[in-house]
Protein backbone atom coordinates (compact mmCIF):
# COMPACT_ATOMS: atom_id res chain seq x y z
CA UNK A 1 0.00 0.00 0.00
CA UNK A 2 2.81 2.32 0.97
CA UNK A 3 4.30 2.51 -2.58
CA UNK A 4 0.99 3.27 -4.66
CA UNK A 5 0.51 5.83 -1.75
CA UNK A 6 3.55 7.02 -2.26
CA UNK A 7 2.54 7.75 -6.43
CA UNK A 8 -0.73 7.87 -6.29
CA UNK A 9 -2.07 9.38 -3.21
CA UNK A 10 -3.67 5.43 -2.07
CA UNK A 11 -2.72 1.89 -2.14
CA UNK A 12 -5.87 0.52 -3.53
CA UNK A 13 -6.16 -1.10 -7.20
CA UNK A 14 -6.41 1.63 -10.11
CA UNK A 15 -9.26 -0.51 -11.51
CA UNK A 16 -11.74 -3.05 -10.76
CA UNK A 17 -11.33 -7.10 -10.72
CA UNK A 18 -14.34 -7.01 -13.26
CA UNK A 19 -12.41 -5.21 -15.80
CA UNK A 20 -9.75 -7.88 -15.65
CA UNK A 21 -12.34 -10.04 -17.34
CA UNK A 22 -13.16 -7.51 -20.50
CA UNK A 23 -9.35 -9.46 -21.55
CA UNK A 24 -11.22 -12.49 -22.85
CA UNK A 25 -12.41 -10.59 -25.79
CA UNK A 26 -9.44 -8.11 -26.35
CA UNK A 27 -6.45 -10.00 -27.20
CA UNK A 28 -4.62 -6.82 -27.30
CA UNK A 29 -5.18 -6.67 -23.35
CA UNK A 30 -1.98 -7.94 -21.74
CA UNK A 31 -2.10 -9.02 -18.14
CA UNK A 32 1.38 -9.24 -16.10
CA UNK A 33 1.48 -10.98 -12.51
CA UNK A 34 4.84 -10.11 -10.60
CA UNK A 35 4.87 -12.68 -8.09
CA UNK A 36 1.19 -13.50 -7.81
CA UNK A 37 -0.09 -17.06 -6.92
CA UNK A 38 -3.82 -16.47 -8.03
CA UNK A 39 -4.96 -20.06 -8.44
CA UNK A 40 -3.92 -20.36 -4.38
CA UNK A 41 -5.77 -16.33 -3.30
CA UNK A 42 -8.11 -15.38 -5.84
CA UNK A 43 -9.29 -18.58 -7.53
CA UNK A 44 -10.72 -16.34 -10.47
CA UNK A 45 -8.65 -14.71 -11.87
CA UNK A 46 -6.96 -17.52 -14.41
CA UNK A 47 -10.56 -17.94 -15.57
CA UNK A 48 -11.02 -14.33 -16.09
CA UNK A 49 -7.64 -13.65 -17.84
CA UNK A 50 -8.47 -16.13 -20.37
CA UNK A 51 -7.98 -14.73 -23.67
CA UNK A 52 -5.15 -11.97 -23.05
CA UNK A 53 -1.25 -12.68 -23.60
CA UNK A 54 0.04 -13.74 -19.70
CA UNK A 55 3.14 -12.79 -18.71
CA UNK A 56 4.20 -14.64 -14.91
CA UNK A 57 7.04 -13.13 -13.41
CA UNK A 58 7.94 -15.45 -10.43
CA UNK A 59 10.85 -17.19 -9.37
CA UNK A 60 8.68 -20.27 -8.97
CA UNK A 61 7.07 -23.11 -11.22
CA UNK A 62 3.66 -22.43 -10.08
CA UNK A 63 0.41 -23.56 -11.64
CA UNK A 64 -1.06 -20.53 -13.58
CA UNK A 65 2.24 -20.78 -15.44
CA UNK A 66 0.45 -23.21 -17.34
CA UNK A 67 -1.88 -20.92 -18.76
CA UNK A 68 0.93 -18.11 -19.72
CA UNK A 69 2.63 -16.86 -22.94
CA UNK A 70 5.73 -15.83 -21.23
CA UNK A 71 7.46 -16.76 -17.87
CA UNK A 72 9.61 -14.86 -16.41
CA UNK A 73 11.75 -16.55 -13.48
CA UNK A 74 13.68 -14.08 -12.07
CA UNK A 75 16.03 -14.74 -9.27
CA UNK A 76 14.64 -13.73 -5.79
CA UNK A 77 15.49 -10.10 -4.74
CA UNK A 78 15.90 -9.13 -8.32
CA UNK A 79 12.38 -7.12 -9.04
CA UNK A 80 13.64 -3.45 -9.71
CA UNK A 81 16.09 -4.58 -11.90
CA UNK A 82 13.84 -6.43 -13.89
CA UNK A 83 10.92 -4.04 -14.38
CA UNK A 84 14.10 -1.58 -14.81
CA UNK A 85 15.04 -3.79 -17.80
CA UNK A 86 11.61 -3.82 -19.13
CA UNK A 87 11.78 0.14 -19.14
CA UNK A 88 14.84 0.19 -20.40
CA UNK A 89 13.62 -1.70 -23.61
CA UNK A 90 10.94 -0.13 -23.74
CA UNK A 91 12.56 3.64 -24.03
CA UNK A 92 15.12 1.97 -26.51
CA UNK A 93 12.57 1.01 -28.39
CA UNK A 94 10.33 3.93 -28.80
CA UNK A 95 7.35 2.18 -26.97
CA UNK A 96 6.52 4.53 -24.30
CA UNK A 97 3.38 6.91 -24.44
CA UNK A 98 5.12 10.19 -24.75
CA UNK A 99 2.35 11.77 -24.31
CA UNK A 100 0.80 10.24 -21.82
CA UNK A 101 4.15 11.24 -20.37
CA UNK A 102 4.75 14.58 -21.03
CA UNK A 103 1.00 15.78 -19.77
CA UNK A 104 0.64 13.24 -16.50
CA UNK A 105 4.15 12.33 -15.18
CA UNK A 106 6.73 14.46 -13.23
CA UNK A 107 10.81 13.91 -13.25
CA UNK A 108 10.75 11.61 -16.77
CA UNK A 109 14.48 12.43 -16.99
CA UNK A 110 15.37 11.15 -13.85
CA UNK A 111 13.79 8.01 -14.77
CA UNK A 112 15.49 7.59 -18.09
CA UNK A 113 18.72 8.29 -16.38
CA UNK A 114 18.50 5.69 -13.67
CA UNK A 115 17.06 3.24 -16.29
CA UNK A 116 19.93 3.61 -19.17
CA UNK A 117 22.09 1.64 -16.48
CA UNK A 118 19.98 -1.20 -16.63
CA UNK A 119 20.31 -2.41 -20.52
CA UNK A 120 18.63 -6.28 -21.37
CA UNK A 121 22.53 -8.32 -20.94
CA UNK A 122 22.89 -6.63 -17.90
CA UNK A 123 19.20 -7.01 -16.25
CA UNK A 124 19.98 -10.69 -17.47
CA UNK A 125 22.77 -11.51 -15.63
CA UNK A 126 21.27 -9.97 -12.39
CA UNK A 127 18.15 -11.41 -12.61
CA UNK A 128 18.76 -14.77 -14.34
CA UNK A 129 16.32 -14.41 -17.24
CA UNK A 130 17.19 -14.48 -20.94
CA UNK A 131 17.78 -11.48 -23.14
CA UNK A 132 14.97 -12.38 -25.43
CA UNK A 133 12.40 -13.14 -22.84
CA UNK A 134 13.10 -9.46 -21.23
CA UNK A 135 12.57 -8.23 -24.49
CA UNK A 136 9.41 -10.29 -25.30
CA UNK A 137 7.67 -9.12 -22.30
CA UNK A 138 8.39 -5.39 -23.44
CA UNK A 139 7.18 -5.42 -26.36
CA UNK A 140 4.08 -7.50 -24.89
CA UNK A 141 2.87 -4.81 -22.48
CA UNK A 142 4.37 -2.13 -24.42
CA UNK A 143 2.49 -2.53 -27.23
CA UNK A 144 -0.59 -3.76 -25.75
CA UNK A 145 -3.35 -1.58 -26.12
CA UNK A 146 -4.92 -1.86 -22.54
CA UNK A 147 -1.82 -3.48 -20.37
CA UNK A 148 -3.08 -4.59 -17.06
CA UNK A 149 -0.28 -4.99 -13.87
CA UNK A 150 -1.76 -7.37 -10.82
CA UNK A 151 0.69 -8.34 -8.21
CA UNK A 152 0.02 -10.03 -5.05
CA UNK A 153 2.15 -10.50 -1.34
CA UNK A 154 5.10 -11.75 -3.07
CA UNK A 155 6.63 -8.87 -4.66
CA UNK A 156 6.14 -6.41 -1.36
CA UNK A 157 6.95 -8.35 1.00
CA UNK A 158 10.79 -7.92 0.71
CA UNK A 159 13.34 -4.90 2.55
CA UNK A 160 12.62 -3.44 -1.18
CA UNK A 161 8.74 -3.99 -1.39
CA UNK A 162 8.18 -0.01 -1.59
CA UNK A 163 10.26 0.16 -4.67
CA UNK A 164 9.32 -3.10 -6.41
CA UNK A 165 5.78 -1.52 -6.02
CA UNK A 166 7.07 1.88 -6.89
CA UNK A 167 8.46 0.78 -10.00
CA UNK A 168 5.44 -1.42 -11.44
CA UNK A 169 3.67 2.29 -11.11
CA UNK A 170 6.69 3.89 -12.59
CA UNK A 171 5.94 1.08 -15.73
CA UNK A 172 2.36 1.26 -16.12
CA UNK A 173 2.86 5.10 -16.49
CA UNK A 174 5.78 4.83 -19.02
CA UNK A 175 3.28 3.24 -21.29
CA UNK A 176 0.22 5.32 -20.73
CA UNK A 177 -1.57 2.26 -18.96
CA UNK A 178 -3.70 4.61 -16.40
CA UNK A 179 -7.30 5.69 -16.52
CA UNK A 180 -8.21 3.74 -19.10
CA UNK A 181 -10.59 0.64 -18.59
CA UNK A 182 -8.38 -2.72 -18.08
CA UNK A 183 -5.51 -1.22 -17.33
CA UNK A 184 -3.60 0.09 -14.32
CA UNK A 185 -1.16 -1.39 -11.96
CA UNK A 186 -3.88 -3.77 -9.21
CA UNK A 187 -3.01 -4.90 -5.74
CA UNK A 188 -4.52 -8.14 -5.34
CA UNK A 189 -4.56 -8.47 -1.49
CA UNK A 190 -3.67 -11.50 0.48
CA UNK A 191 -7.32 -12.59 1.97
CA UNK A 192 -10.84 -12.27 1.67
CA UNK A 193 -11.66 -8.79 1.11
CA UNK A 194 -8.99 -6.60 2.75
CA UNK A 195 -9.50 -4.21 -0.34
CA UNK A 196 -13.12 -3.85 0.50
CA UNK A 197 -12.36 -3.69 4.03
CA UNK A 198 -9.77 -0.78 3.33
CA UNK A 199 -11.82 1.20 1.05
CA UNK A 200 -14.58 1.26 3.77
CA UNK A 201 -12.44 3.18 6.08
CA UNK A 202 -10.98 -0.68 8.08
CA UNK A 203 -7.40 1.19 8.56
CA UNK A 204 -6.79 3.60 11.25
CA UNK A 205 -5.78 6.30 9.38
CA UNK A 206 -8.14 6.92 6.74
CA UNK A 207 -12.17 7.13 6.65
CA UNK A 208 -13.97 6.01 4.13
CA UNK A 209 -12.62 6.16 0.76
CA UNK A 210 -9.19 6.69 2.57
CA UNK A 211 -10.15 10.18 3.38
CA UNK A 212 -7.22 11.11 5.97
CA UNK A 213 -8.30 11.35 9.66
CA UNK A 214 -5.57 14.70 9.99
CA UNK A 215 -7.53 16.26 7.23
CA UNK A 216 -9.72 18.90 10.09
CA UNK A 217 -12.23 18.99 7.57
CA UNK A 218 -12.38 15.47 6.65
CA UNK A 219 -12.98 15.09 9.70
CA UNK A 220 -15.90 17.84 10.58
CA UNK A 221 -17.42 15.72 7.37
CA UNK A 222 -17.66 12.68 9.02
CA UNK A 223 -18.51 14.37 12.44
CA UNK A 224 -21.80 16.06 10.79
CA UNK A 225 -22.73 12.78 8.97
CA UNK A 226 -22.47 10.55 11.98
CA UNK A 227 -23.61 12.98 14.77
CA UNK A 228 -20.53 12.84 17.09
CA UNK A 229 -17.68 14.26 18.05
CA UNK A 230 -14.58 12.75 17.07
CA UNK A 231 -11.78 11.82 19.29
CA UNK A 232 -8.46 12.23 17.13
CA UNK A 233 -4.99 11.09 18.64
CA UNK A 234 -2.18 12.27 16.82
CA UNK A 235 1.19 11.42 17.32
């Protein structure tokens, strides 16, 4: 949650599970799972994804694999350097939505600069997976016309969760893949409804519709709607 906070302003998904399934008849919709093991969480989702290319990037032989175009195995700890890579292709290759870009992103430069140092031989021999897969899965989500990012546990929870998270976003925007139906980068949680249970105000710092409790007038909101005074604790 902390890293799509950190870009977004909240750590919820950027779209709905329901759009995942508008991929059966758009083969142009590419879905990517970094780490994701939905056949064990969200039963679903294979089901739903049916019909899209399916790109697995997990270290591990796990089922849904099965069902994929592309599998990416990188070795563990590896993430940013990987969806560096990707980015790095990407730019190479003229792929990103400049646009996009230009009108909705901030510090582009930075990001090209950090991500020249990461070209496909390199990215390879960090993360273990072959040149022409890294540039497979580029051109896959690249070129896609509604990409799709869903990751799961896996890829956050790691001393560099924040900035394998921060870097899916950093993706998804390179290629315009925001605020568009079936696209986005999507958190899918690690039981039953924690989404739902966040967006309805569940975490202690937010209302809901994560509406901050240190906004004063959030707060004077909520305190006319339910008829009480709030008791706020900060520190």
């Amino acid at each position: 949650m902390a890293g799509l906070a950190a870009v977004f302003g909240s750590g919820a998904m950027t779209n709905s599970i329901e759009e995942i399934e508008g991929a059966d008849c758009n083969l142009d919709h590419r879905l990517q799972y970094f780490d994701s093991p939905p056949p064990h969480c969200h039963t679903c989702l294979p089901r739903e994804a049916r019909g899209a290319k399916l790109i697995v990037a997990d270290p591990r032989r796990i089922p849904i694999i099965l069902q994929s175009d592309l599998h990416l195995r990188q070795n563990l700890g590896t993430d940013v350097a990987l969806i560096n890579g990707l980015m790095h292709i990407i730019l190479k290759n003229g792929w990103q939505d400049q646009a996009f870009i230009d009108e909705r992103t901030e510090n582009f430069e930075e990001l090209k600069k950090v991500v020249e140092n990461y070209p496909p031989e390199r990215v390879s021999e960090i993360t273990g997976v072959p040149v022409a897969d890294l540039e497979k899965a580029a051109e896959y989500y690249a070129k896609a016309e509604r990409g799709s990012i869903l990751y799961t546990m896996g890829i956050t929870q790691h001393t560099t969760g924040v900035d394998n998270v921060k870097s899916l976003a950093n993706l998804a925007m390179l290629t315009g893949n925001l605020g568009k139906e079936s696209t986005g980068i999507n958190p899918l949680r690690g039981q039953n409804n924690v989404q739902g249970a966040c967006d309805m105000g569940g975490l202690p710092n937010v209302f809901t519709g994560y509406q901050t409790v240190i906004d004063q007038s959030v707060r004077q909101k909520f305190e006319e709607a339910w008829g009480a005074k709030l008791q706020i604790k900060l520190d």
